[in-house]
C-alpha atoms as a PDB file:
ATOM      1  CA  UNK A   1     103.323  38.424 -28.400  1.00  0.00           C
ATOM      2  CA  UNK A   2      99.882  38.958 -27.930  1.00  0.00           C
ATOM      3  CA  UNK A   3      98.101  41.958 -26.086  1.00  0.00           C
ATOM      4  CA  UNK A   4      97.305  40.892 -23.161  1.00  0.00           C
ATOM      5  CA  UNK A   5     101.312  39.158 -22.679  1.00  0.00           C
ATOM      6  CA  UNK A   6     102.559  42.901 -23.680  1.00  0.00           C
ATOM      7  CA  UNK A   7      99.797  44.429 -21.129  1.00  0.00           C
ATOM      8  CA  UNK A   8     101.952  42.369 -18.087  1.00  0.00           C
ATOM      9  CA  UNK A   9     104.913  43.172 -19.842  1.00  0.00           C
ATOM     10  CA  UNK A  10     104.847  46.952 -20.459  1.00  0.00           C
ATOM     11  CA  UNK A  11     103.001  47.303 -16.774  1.00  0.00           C
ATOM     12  CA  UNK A  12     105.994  45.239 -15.554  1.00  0.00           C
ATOM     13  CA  UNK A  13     108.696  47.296 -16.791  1.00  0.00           C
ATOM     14  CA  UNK A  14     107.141  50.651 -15.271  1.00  0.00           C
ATOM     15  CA  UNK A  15     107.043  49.608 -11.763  1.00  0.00           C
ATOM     16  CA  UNK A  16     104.627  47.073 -10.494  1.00  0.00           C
ATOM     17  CA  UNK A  17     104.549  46.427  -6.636  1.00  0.00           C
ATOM     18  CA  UNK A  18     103.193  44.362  -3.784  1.00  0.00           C
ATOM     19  CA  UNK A  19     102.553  44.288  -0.408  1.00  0.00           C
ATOM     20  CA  UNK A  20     100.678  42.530   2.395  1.00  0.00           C
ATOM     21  CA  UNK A  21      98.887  44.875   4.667  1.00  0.00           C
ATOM     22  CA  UNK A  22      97.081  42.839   8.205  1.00  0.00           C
ATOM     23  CA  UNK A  23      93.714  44.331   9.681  1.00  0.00           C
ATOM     24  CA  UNK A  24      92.361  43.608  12.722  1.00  0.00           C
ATOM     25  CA  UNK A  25      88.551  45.342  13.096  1.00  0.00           C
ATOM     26  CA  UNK A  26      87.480  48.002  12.932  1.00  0.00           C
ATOM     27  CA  UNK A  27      88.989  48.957  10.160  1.00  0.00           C
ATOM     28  CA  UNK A  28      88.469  50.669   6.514  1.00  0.00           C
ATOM     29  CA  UNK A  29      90.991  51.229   3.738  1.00  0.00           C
ATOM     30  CA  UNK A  30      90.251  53.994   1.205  1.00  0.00           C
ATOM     31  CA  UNK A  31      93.089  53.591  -2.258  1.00  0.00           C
ATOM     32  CA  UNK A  32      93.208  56.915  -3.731  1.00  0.00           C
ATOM     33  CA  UNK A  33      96.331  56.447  -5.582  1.00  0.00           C
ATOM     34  CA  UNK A  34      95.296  56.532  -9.645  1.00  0.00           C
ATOM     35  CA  UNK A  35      96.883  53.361 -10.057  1.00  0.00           C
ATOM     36  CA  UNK A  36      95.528  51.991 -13.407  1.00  0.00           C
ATOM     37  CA  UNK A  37      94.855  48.159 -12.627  1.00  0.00           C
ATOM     38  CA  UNK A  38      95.094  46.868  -9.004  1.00  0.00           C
ATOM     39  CA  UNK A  39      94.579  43.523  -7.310  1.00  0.00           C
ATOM     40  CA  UNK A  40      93.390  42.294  -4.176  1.00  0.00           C
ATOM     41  CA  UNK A  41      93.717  38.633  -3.066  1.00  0.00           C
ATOM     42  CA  UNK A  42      91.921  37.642   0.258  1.00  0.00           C
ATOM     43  CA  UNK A  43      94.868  35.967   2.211  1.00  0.00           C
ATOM     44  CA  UNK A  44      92.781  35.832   5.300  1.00  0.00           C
ATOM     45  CA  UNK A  45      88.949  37.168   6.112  1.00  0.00           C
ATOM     46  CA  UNK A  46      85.848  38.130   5.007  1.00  0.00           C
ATOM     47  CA  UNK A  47      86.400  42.194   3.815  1.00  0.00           C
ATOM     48  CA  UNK A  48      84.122  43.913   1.806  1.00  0.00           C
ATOM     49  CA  UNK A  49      85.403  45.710  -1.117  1.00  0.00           C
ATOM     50  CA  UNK A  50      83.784  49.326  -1.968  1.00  0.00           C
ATOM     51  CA  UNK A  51      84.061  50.871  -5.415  1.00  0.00           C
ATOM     52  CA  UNK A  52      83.360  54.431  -6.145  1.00  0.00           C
ATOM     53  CA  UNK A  53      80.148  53.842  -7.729  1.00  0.00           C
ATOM     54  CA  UNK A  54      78.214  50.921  -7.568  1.00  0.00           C
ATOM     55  CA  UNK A  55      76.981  48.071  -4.476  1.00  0.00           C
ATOM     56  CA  UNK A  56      79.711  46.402  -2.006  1.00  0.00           C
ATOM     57  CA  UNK A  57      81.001  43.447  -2.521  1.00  0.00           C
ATOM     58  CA  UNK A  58      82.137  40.583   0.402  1.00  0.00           C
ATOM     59  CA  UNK A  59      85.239  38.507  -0.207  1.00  0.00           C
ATOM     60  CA  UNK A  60      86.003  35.454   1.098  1.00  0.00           C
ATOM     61  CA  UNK A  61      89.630  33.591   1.829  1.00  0.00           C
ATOM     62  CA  UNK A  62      90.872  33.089  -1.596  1.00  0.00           C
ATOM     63  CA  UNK A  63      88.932  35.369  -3.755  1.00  0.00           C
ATOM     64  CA  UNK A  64      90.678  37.977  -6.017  1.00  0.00           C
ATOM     65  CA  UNK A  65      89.320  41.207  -6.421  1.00  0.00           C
ATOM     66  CA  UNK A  66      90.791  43.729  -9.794  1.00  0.00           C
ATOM     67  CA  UNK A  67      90.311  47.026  -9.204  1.00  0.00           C
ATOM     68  CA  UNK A  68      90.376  49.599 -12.625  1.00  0.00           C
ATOM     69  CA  UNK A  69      91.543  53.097 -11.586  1.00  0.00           C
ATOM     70  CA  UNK A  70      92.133  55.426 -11.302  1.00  0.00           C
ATOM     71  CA  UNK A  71      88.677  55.837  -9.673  1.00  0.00           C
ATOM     72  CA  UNK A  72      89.415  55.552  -6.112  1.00  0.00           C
ATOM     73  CA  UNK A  73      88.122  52.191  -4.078  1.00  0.00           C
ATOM     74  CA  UNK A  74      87.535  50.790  -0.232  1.00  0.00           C
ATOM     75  CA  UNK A  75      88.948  48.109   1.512  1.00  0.00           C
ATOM     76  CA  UNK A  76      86.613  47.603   4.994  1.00  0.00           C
ATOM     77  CA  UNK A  77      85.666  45.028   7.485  1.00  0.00           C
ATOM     78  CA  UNK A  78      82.003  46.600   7.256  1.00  0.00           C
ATOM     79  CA  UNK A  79      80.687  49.096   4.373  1.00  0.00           C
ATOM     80  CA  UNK A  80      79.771  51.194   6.847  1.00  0.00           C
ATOM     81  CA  UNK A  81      82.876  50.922   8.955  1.00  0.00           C
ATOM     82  CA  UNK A  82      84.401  55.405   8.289  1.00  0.00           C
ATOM     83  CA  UNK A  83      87.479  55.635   6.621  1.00  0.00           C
ATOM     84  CA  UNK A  84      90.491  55.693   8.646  1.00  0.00           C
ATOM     85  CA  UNK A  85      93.159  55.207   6.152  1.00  0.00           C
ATOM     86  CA  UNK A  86      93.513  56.674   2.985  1.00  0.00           C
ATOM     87  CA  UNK A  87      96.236  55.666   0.725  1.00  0.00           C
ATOM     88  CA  UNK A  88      97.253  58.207  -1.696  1.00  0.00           C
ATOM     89  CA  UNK A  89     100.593  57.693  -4.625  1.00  0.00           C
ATOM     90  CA  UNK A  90     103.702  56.549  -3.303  1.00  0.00           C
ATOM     91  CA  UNK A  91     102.094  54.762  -1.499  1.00  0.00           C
ATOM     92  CA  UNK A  92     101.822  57.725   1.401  1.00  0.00           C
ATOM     93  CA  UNK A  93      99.215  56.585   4.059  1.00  0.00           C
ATOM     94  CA  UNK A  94      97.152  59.230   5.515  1.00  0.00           C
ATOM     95  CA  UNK A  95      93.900  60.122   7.740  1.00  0.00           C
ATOM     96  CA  UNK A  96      91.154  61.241   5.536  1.00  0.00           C
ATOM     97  CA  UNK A  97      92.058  64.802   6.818  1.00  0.00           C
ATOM     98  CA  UNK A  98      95.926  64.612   6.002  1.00  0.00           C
ATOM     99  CA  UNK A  99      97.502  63.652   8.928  1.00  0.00           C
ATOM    100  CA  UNK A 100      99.548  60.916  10.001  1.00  0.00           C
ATOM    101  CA  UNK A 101      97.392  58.029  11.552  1.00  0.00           C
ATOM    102  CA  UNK A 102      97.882  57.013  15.253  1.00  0.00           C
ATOM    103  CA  UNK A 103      97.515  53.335  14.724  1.00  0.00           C
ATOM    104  CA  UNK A 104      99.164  52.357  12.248  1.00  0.00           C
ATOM    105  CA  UNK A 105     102.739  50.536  12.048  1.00  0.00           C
ATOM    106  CA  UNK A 106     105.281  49.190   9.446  1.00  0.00           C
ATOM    107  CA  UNK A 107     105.525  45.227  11.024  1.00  0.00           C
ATOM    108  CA  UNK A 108     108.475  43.871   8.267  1.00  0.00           C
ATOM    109  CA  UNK A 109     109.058  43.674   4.719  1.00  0.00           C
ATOM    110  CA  UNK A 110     106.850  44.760   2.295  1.00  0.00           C
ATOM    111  CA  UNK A 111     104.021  45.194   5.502  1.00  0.00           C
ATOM    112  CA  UNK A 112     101.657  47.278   7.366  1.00  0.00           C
ATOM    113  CA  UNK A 113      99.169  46.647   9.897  1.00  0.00           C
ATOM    114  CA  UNK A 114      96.405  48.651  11.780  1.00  0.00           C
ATOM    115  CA  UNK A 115      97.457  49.083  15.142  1.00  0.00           C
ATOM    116  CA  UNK A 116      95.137  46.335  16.582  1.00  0.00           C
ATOM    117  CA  UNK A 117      96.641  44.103  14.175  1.00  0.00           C
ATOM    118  CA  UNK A 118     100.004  45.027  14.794  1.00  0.00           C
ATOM    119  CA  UNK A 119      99.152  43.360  18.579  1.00  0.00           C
ATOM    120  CA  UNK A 120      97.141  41.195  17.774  1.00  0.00           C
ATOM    121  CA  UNK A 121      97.816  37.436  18.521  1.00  0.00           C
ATOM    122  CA  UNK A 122      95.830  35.502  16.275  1.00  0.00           C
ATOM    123  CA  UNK A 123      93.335  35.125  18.600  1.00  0.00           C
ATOM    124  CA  UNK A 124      90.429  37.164  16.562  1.00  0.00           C
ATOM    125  CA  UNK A 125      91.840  37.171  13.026  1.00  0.00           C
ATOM    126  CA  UNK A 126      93.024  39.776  11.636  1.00  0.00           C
ATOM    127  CA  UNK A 127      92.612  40.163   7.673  1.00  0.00           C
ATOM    128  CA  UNK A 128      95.385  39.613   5.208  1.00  0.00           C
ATOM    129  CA  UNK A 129      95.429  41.260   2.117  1.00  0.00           C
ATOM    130  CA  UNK A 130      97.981  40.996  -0.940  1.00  0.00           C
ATOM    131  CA  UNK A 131      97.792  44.339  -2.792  1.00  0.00           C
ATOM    132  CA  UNK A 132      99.437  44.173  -6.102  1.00  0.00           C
ATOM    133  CA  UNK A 133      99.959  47.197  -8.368  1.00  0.00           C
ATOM    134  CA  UNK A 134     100.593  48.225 -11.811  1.00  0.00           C
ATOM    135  CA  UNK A 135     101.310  52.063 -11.678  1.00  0.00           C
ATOM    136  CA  UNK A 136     101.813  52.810 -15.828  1.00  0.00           C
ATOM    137  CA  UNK A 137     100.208  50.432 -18.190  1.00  0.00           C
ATOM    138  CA  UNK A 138     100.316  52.165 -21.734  1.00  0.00           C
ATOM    139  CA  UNK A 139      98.620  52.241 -24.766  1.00  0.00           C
ATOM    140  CA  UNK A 140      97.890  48.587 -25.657  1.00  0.00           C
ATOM    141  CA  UNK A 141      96.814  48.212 -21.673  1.00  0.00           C
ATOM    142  CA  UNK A 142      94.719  50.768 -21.936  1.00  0.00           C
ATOM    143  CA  UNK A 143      92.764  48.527 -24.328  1.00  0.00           C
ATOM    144  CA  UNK A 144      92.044  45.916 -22.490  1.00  0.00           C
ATOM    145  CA  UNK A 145      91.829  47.026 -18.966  1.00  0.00           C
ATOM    146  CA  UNK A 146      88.797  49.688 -20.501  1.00  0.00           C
ATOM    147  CA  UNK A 147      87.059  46.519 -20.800  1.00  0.00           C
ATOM    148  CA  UNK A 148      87.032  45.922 -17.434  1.00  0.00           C
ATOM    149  CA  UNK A 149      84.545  47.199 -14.633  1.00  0.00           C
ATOM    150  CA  UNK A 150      85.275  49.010 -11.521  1.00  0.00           C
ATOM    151  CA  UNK A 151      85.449  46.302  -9.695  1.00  0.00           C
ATOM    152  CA  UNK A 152      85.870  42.594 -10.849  1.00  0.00           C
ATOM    153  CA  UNK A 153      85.655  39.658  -8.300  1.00  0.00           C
ATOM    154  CA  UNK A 154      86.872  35.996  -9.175  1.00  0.00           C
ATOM    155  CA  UNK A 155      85.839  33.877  -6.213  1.00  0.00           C
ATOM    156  CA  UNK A 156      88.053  31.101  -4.882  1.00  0.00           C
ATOM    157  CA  UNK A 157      85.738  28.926  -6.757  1.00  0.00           C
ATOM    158  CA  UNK A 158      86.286  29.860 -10.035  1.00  0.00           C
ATOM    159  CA  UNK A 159      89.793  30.189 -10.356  1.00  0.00           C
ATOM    160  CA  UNK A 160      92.684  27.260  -9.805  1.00  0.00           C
ATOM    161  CA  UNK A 161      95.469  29.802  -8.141  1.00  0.00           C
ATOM    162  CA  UNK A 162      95.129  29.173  -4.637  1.00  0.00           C
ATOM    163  CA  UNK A 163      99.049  28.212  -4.855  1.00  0.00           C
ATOM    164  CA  UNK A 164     100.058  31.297  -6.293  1.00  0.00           C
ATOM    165  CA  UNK A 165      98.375  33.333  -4.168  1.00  0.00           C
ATOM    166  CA  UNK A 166     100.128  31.403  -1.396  1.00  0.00           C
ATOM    167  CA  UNK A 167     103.676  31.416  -3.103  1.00  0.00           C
ATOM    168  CA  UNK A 168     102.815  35.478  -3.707  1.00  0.00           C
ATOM    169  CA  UNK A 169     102.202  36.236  -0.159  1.00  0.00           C
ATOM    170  CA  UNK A 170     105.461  33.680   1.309  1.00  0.00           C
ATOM    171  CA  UNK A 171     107.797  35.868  -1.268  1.00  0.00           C
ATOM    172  CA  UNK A 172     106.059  39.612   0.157  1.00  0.00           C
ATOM    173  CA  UNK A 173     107.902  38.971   2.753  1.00  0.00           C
ATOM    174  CA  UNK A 174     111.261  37.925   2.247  1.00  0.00           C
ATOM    175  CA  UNK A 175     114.296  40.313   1.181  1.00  0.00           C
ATOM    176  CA  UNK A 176     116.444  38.333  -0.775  1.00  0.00           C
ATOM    177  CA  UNK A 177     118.268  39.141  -4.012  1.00  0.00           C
ATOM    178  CA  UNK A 178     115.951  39.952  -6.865  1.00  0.00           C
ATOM    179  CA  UNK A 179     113.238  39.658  -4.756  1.00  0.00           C
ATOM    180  CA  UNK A 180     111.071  42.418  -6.500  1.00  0.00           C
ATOM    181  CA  UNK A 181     111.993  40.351 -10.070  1.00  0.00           C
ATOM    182  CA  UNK A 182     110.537  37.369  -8.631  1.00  0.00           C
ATOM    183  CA  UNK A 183     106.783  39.269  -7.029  1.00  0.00           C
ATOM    184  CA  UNK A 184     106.279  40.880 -10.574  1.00  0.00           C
ATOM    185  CA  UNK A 185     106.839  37.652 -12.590  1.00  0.00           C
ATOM    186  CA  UNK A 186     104.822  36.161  -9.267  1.00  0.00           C
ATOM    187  CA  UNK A 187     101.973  39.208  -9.936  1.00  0.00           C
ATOM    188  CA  UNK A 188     102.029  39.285 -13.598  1.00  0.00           C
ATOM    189  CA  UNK A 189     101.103  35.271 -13.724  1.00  0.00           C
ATOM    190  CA  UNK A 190      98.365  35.909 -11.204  1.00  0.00           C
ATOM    191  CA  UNK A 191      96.853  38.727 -13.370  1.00  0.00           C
ATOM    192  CA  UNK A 192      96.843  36.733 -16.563  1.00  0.00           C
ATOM    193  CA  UNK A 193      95.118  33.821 -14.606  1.00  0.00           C
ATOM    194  CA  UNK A 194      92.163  36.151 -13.407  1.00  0.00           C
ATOM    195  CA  UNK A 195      91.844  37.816 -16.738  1.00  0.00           C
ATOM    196  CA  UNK A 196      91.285  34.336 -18.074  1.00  0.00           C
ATOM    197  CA  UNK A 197      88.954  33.662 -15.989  1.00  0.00           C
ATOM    198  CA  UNK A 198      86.899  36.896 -16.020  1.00  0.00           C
ATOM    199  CA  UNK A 199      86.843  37.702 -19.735  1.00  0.00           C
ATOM    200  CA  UNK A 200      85.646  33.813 -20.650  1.00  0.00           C
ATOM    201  CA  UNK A 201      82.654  34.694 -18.104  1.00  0.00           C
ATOM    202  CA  UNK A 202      79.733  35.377 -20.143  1.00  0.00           C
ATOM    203  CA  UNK A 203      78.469  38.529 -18.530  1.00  0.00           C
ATOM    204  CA  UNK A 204      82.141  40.199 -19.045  1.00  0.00           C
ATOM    205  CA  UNK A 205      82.728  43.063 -21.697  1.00  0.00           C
ATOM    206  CA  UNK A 206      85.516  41.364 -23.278  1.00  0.00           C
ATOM    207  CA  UNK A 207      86.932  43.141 -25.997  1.00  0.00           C
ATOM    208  CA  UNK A 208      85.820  41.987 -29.473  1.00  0.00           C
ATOM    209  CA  UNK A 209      89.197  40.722 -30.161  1.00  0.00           C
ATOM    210  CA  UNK A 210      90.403  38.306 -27.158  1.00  0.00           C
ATOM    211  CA  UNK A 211      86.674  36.521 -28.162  1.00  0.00           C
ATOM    212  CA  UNK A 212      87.387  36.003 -31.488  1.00  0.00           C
ATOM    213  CA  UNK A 213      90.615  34.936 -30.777  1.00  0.00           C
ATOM    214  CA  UNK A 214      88.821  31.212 -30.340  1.00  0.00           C
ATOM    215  CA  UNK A 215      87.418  31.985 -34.169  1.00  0.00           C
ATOM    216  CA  UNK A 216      89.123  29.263 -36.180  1.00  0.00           C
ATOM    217  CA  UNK A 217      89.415  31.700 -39.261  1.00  0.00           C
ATOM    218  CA  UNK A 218      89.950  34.697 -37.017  1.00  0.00           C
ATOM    219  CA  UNK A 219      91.907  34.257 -34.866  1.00  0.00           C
ATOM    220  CA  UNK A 220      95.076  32.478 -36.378  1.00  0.00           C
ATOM    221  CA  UNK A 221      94.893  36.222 -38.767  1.00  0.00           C
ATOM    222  CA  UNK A 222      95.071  37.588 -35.057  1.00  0.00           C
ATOM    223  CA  UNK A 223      98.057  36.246 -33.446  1.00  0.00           C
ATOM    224  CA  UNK A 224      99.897  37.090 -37.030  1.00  0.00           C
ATOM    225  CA  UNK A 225      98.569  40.640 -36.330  1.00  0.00           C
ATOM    226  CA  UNK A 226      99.683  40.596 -32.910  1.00  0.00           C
ATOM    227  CA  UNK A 227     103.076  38.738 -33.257  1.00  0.00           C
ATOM    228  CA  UNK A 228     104.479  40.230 -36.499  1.00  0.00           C
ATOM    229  CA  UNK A 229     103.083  43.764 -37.081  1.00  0.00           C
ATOM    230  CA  UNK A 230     106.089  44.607 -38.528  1.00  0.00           C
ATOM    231  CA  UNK A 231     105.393  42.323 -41.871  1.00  0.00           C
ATOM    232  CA  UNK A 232     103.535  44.131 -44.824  1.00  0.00           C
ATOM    233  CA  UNK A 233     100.485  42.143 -44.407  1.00  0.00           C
ATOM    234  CA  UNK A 234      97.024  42.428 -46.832  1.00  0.00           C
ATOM    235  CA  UNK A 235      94.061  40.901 -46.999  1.00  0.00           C
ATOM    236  CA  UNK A 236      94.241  38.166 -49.326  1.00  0.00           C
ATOM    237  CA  UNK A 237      97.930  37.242 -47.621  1.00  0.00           C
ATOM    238  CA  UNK A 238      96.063  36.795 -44.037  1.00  0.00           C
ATOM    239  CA  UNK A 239      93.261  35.207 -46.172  1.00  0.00           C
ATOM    240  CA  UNK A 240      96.044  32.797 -47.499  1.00  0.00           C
ATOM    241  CA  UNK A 241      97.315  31.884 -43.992  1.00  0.00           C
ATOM    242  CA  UNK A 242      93.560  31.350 -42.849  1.00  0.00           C
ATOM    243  CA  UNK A 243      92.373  29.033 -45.723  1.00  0.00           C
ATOM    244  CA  UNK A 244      89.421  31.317 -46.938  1.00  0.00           C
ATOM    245  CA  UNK A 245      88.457  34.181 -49.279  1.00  0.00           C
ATOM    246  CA  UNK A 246      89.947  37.244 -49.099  1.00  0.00           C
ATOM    247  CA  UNK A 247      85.591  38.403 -48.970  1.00  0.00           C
ATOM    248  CA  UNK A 248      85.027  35.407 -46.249  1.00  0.00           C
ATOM    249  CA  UNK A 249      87.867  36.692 -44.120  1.00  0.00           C
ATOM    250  CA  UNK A 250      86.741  40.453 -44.746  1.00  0.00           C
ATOM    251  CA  UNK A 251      83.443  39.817 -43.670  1.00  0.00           C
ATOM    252  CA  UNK A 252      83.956  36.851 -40.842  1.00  0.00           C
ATOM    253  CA  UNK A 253      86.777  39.595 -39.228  1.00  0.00           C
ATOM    254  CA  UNK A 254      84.545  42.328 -39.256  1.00  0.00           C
ATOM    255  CA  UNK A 255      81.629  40.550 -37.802  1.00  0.00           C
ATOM    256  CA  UNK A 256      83.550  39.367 -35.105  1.00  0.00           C
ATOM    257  CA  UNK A 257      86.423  42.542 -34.286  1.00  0.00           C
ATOM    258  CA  UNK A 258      83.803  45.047 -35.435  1.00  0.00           C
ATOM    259  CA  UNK A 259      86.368  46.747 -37.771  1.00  0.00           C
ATOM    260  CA  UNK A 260      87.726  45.344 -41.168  1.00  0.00           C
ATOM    261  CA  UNK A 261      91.264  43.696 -41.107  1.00  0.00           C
ATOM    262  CA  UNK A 262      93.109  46.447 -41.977  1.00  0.00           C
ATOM    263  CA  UNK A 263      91.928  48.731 -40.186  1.00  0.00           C
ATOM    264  CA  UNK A 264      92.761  46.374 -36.698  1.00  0.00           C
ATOM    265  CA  UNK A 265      95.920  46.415 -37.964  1.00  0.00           C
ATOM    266  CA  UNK A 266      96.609  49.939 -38.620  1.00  0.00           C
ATOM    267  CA  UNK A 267      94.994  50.629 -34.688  1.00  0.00           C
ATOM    268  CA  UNK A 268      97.320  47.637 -33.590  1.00  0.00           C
ATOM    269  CA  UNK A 269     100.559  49.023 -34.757  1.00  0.00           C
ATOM    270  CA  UNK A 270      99.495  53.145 -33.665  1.00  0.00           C
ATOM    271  CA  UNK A 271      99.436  51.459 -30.226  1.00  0.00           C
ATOM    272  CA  UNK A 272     102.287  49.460 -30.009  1.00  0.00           C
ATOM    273  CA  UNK A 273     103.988  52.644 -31.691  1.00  0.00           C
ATOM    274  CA  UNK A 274     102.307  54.746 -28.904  1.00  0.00           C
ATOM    275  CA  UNK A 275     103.765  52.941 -26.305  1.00  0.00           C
ATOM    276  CA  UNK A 276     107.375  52.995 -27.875  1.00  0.00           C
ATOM    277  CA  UNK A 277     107.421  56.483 -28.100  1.00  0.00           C
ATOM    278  CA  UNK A 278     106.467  56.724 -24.534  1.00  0.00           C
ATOM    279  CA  UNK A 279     108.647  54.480 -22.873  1.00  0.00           C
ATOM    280  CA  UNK A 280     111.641  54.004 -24.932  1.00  0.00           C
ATOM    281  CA  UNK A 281     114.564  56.127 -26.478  1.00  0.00           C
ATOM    282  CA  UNK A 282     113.707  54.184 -30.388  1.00  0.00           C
ATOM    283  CA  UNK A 283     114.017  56.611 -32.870  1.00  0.00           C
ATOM    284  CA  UNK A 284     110.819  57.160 -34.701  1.00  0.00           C
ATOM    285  CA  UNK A 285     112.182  55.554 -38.070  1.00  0.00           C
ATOM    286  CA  UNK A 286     113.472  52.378 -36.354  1.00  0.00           C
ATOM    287  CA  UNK A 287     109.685  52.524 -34.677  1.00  0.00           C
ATOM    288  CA  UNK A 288     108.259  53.608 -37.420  1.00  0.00           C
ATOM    289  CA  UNK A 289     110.259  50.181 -39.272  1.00  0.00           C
ATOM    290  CA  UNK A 290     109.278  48.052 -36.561  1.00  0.00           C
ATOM    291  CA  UNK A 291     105.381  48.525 -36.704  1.00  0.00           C
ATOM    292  CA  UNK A 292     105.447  47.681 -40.381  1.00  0.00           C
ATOM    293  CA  UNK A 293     105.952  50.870 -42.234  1.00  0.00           C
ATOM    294  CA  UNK A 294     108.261  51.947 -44.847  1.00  0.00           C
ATOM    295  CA  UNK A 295     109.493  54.891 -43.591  1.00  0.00           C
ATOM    296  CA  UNK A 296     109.337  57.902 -41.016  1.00  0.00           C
ATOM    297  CA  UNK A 297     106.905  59.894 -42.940  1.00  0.00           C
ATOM    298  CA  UNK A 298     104.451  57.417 -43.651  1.00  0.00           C
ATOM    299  CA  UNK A 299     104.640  56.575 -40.181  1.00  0.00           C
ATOM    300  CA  UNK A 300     104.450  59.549 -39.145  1.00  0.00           C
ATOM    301  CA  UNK A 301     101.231  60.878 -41.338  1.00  0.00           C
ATOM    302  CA  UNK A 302      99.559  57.878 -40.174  1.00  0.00           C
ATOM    303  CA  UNK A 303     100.193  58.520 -36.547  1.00  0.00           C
ATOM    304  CA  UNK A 304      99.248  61.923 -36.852  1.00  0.00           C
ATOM    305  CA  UNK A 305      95.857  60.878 -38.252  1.00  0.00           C
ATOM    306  CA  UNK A 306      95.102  58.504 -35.463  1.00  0.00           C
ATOM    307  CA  UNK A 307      96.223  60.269 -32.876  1.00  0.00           C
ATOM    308  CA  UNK A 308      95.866  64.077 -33.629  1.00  0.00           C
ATOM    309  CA  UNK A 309      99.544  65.136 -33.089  1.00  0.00           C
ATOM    310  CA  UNK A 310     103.057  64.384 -34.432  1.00  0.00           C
ATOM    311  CA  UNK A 311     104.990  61.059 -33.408  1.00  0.00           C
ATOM    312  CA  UNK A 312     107.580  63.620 -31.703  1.00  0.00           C
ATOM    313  CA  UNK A 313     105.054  65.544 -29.975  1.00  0.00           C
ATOM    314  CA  UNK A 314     103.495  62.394 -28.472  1.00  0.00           C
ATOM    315  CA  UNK A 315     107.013  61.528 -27.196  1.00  0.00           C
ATOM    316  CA  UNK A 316     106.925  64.837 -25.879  1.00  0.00           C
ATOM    317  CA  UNK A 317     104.246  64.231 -23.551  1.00  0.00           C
ATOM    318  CA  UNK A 318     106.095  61.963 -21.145  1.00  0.00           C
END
């Protein structure tokens, strides 16, 4: 499985959610949550979106906004539009003072409207928003979504998901069995799409890896990284499986990942380990076994040297 299939997967598992929230102006949208990825698709309107630092940006019908936390971030019909609703973790839904706002109103499943849009009847407009969520990536997330900005925008144009975005917002709300199964699978597949598109854009900060991934030499030595860390692999064996030098591979890898092969590796399997340890009951040896070392101790001195503190004191952390 590569790292950005166990990003979706991991974020999944801890509690991704969606809703659909209708607007009708004037009206601004402050997300204070902490959330470590969020996304926006533009169901209906023209909002602007507002990130902590840096200029506004207007979306159109169809665009998808990601949004990296847990820096907070503004949803608005107009930049300059104050702040009437701040939404803090839970989600809870406040006034920028605390208090509970007047209009403001829970319209069905998975929904909530201003209180203009609550009434209104088409007539104007209102904006529709899907908000999706993912509340705990770990470790290996944290490596990719640190290459995102703030605030990236794929415009209608540029992506092909205009269906999914539609099939997203019919399931947000319906309550049928396994209905929150079906939005994350429905989420997850609209996150990979934008990624796509945003880290093949050549002003992104992809990360060094998901480039080289294209590398003909590189990355096929990559996905055996990624899919089989467990599997005692050297140099000259991943050298084998590319059809080069053990020296060509050395040097093409490190030109292109910015770190020698081994060295990936060893940060590849301390994350997936990392994660394990967080959000599982695995016993370090049977982690330690499945990341491709011999035993708890070397595991365990190896983690320890990455990370600072013990495998069990990690774990502790949660």
């Amino acid at each position: 499985m590569d790292p950005l299939s166990i990003l979706l997967d991991g974020a999944k598992a801890r509690g991704a959610f969606v809703l659909r929230t209708v607007q009708s102006s004037p009206w601004s949208v402050q997300v204070r949550d902490g959330a470590p990825l969020s996304v926006v698709a533009v169901v209906r309107g023209r909002p602007w979106a507002v990130p902590s630092g840096g200029e506004a940006v207007r979306l159109g019908a169809g665009d998808i906004a990601m949004m990296r936390g847990p820096d907070a971030f503004t949803f608005a019909d107009d930049p300059r539009t104050p702040v009437q609703v701040v939404v803090g973790p839970g989600p809870r839904r406040t006034t920028p003072v605390g208090a509970k706002p007047r209009e403001m109103a829970d319209t069905g499943v998975r929904t909530w409207a201003n209180g203009t849009a609550a009434r209104d009847d088409g007539a104007g407009g209102p904006s529709v928003l899907l908000v999706g969520k993912y509340r705990r990536p770990g470790e290996v997330a944290t490596r990719l979504l640190s290459a995102l900005p703030p605030l990236a925008v794929v415009p209608e144009a540029a992506h092909r998901e205009s269906a999914l975005v539609s099939r997203l917002a019919e399931e947000a709300v319906r309550d049928a069995p396994g209905q929150d199964l079906v939005l994350h699978r429905l989420l997850d597949l609209l996150v990979v799409a934008v990624l796509r598109v945003w880290f093949v854009r050549p002003d992104s900060r992809a990360p060094p890896w998901y480039r080289a991934g294209g590398d003909p030499v590189v990355g096929p030595v990559l996905r055996l990284m990624h899919s089989r860390p467990d599997h005692p692999w050297t140099v000259g064996a991943l050298a084998g499986h590319a059809g080069v030098s053990r020296a060509t591979l050395a040097r093409r890898f490190t030109d292109l990942v910015g770190v020698p092969p081994m060295a990936f590796l060893t940060e590849w399997r301390i994350d997936l380990a990392a994660d394990l340890l967080e959000n599982s009951d695995t016993t370090v040896d049977a982690i330690a076994r499945r990341v491709g070392y011999g035993s708890a101790f070397a595991f365990s001195a190896a983690f320890k040297r990455s990370r600072g503190v013990s495998p069990r004191s990690h774990r502790g952390r949660r």
